[in-house]
N, C-alpha and C. Protein backbone atom coordinates (compact mmCIF):
# COMPACT_ATOMS: atom_id res chain seq x y z
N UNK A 1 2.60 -10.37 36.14
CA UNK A 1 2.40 -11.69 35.58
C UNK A 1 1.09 -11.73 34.79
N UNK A 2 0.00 -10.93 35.17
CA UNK A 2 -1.30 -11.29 34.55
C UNK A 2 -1.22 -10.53 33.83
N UNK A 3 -0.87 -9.46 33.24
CA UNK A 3 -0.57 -8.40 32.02
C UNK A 3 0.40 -9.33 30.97
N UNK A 4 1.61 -10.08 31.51
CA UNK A 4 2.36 -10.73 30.54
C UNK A 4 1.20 -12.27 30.23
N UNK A 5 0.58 -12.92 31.11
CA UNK A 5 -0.14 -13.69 30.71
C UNK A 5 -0.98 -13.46 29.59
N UNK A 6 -1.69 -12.16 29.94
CA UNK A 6 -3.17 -11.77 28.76
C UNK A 6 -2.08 -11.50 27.46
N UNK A 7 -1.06 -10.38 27.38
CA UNK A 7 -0.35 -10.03 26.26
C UNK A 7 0.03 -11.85 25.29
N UNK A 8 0.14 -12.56 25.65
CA UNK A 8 0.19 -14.02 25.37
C UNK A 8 -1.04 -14.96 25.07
N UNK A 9 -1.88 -13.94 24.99
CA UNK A 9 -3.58 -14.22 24.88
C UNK A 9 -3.74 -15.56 25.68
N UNK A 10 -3.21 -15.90 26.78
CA UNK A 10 -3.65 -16.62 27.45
C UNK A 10 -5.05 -16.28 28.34
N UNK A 11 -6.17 -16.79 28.21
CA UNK A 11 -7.08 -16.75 29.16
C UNK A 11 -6.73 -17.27 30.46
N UNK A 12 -7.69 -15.81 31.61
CA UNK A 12 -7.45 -16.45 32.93
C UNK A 12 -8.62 -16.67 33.38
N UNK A 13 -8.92 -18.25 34.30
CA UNK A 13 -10.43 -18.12 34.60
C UNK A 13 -10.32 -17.88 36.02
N UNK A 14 -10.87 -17.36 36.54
CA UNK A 14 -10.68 -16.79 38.36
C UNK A 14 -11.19 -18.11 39.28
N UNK A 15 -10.75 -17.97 40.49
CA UNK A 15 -11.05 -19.18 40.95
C UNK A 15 -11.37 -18.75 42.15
N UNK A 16 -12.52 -19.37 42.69
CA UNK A 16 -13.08 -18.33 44.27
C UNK A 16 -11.76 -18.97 45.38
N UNK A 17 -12.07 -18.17 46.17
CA UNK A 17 -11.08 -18.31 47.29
C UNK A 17 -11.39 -19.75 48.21
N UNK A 18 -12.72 -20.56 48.24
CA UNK A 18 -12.95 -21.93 48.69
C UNK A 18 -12.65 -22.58 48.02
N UNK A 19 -12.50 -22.61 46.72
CA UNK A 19 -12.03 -23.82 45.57
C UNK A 19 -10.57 -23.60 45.51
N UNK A 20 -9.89 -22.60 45.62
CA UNK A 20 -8.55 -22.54 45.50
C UNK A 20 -7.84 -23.55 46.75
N UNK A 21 -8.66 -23.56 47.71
CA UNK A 21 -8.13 -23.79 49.20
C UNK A 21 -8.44 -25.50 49.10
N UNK A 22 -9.55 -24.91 48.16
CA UNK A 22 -9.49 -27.31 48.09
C UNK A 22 -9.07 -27.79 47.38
N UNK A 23 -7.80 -27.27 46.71
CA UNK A 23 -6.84 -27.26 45.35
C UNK A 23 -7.69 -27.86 44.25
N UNK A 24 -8.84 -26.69 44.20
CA UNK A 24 -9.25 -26.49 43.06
C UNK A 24 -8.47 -26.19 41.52
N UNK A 25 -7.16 -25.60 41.85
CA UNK A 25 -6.48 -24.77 40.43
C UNK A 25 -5.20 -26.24 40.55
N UNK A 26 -5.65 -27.00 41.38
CA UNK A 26 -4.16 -28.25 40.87
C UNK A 26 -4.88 -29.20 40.26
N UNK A 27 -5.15 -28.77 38.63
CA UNK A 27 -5.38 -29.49 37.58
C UNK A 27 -4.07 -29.94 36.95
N UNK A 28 -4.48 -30.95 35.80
CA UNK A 28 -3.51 -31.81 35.00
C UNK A 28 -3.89 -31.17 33.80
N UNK A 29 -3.12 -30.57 32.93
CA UNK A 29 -3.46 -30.26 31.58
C UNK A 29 -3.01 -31.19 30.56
N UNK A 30 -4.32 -31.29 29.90
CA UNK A 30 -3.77 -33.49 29.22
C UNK A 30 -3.62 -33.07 27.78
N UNK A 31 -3.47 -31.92 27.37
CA UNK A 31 -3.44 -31.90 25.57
C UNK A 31 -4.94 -31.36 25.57
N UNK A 32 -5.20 -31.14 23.88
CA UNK A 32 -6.26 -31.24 23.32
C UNK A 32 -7.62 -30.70 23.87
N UNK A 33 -7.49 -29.60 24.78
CA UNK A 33 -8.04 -29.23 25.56
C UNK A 33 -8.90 -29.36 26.82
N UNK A 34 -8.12 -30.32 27.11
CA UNK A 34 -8.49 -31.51 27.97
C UNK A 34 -7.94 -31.50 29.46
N UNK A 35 -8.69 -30.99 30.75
CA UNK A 35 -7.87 -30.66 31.78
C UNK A 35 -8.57 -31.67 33.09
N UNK A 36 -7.40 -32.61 33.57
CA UNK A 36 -8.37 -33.20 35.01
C UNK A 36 -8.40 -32.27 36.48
N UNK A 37 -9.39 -32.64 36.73
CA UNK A 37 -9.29 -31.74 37.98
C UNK A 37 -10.74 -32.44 39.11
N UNK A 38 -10.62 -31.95 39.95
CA UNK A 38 -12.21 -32.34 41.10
C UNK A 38 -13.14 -32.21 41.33
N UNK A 39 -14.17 -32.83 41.79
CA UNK A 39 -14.90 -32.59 41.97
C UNK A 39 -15.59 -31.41 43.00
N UNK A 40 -14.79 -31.13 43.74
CA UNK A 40 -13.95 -30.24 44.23
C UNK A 40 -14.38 -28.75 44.12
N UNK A 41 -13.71 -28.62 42.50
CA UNK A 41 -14.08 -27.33 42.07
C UNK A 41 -15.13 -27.31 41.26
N UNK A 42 -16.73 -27.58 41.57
CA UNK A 42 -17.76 -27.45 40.83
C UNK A 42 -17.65 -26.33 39.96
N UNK A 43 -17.65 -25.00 40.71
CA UNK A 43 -17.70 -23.40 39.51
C UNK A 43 -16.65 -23.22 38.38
N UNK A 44 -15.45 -23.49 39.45
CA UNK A 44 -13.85 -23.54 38.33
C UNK A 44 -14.31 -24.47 37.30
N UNK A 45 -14.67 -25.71 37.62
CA UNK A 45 -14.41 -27.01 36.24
C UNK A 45 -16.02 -26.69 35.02
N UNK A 46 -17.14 -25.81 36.18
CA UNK A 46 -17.84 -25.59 34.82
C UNK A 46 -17.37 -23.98 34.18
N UNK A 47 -17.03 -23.55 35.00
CA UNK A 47 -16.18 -22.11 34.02
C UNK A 47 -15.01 -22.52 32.70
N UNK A 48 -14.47 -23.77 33.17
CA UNK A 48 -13.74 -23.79 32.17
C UNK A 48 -14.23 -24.90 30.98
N UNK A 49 -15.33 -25.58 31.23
CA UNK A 49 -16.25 -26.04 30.33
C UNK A 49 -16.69 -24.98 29.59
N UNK A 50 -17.12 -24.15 30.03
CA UNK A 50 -17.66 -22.55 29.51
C UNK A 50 -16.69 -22.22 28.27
N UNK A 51 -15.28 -22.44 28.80
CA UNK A 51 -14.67 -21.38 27.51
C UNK A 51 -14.21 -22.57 26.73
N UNK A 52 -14.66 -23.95 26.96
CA UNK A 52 -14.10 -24.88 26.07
C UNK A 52 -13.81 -25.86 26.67
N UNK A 53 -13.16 -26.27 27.57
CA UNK A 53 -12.46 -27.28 28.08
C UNK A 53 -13.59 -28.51 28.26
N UNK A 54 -12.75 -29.99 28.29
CA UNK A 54 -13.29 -30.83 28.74
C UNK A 54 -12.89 -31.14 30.02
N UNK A 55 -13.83 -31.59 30.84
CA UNK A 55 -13.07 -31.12 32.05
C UNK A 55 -13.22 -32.74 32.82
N UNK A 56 -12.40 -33.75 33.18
CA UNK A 56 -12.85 -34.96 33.81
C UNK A 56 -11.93 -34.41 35.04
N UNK A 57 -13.85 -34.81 36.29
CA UNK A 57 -13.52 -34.47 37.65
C UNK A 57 -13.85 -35.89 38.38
N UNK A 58 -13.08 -36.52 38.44
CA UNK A 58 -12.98 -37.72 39.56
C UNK A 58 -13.33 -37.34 40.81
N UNK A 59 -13.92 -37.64 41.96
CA UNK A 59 -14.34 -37.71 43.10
C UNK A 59 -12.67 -37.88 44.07
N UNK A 60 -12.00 -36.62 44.01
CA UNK A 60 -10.59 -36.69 44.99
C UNK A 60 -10.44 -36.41 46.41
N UNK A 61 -11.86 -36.22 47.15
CA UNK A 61 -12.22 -36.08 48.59
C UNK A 61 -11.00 -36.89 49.45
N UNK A 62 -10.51 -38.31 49.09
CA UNK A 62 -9.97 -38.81 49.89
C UNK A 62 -8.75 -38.64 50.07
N UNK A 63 -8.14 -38.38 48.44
CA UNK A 63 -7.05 -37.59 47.97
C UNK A 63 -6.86 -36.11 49.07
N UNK A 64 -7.51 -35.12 49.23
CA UNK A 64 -7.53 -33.68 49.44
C UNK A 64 -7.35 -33.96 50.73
N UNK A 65 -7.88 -34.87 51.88
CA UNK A 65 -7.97 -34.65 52.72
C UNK A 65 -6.28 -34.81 53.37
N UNK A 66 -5.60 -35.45 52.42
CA UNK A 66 -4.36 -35.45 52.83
C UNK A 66 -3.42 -34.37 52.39
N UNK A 67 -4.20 -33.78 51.72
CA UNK A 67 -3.07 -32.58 51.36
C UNK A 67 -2.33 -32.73 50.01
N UNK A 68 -2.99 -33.96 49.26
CA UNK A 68 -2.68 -33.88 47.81
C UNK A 68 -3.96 -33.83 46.75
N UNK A 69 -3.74 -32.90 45.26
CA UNK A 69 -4.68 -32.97 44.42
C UNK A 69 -3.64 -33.63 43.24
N UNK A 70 -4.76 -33.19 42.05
CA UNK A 70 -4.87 -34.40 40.98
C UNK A 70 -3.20 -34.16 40.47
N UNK A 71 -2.47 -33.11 40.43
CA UNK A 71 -1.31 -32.53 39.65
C UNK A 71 -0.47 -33.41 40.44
N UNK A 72 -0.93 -33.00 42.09
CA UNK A 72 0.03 -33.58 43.00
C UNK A 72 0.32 -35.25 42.37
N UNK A 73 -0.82 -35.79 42.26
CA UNK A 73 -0.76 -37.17 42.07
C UNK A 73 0.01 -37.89 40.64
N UNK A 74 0.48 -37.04 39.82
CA UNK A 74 1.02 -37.33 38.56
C UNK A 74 2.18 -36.79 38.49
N UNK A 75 3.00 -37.54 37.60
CA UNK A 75 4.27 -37.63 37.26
C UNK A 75 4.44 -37.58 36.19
N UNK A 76 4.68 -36.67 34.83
CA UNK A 76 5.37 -36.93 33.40
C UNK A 76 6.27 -38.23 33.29
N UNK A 77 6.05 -38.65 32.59
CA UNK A 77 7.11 -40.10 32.21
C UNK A 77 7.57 -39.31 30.51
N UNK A 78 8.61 -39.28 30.63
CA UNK A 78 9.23 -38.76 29.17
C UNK A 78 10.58 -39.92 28.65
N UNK A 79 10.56 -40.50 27.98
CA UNK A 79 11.58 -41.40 27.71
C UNK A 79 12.29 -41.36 26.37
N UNK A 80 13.88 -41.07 26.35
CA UNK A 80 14.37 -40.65 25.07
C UNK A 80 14.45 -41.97 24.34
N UNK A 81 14.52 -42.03 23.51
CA UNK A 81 15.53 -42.89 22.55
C UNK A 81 16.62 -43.16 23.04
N UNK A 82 17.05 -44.82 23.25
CA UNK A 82 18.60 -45.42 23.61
C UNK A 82 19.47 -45.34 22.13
């Protein structure tokens, strides 16, 4: 997967093993290089400030403690044409 990722010049930013566990990597990717995510992941959200991103980290402590992050908390709404 990470050989077909890079061949796709997708960048990968690594994520320590404590931020992963506080669903650090369950970001929202909003467009425009624009990703939400927590406060949570201090290193992850400034690593990916680093290669560009804007990164809005809301305070989700109360969120996490139940076992949901920011991805968890959103839903796509897509609506066709009647």
């Amino acid at each position: 997967i990470i050989a077909w990722l890079k061949s796709k010049k997708i960048e990968i930013i690594p994520a320590s093993f404590k931020e992963t566990m506080a669903l650090g990597c369950n970001v929202v990717a909003l467009g425009g290089d624009r990703v939400l995510s927590t406060t949570a992941a201090m290193q992850l959200n400034a690593d990916m400030r680093a290669a560009g991103f804007t990164v809005y980290d809301p305070d989700m402590s109360m969120f996490l403690q139940a076992g949901g992050g920011v991805h968890c908390m959103c839903q796509p709404l897509n609506r066709e044409a009647a």
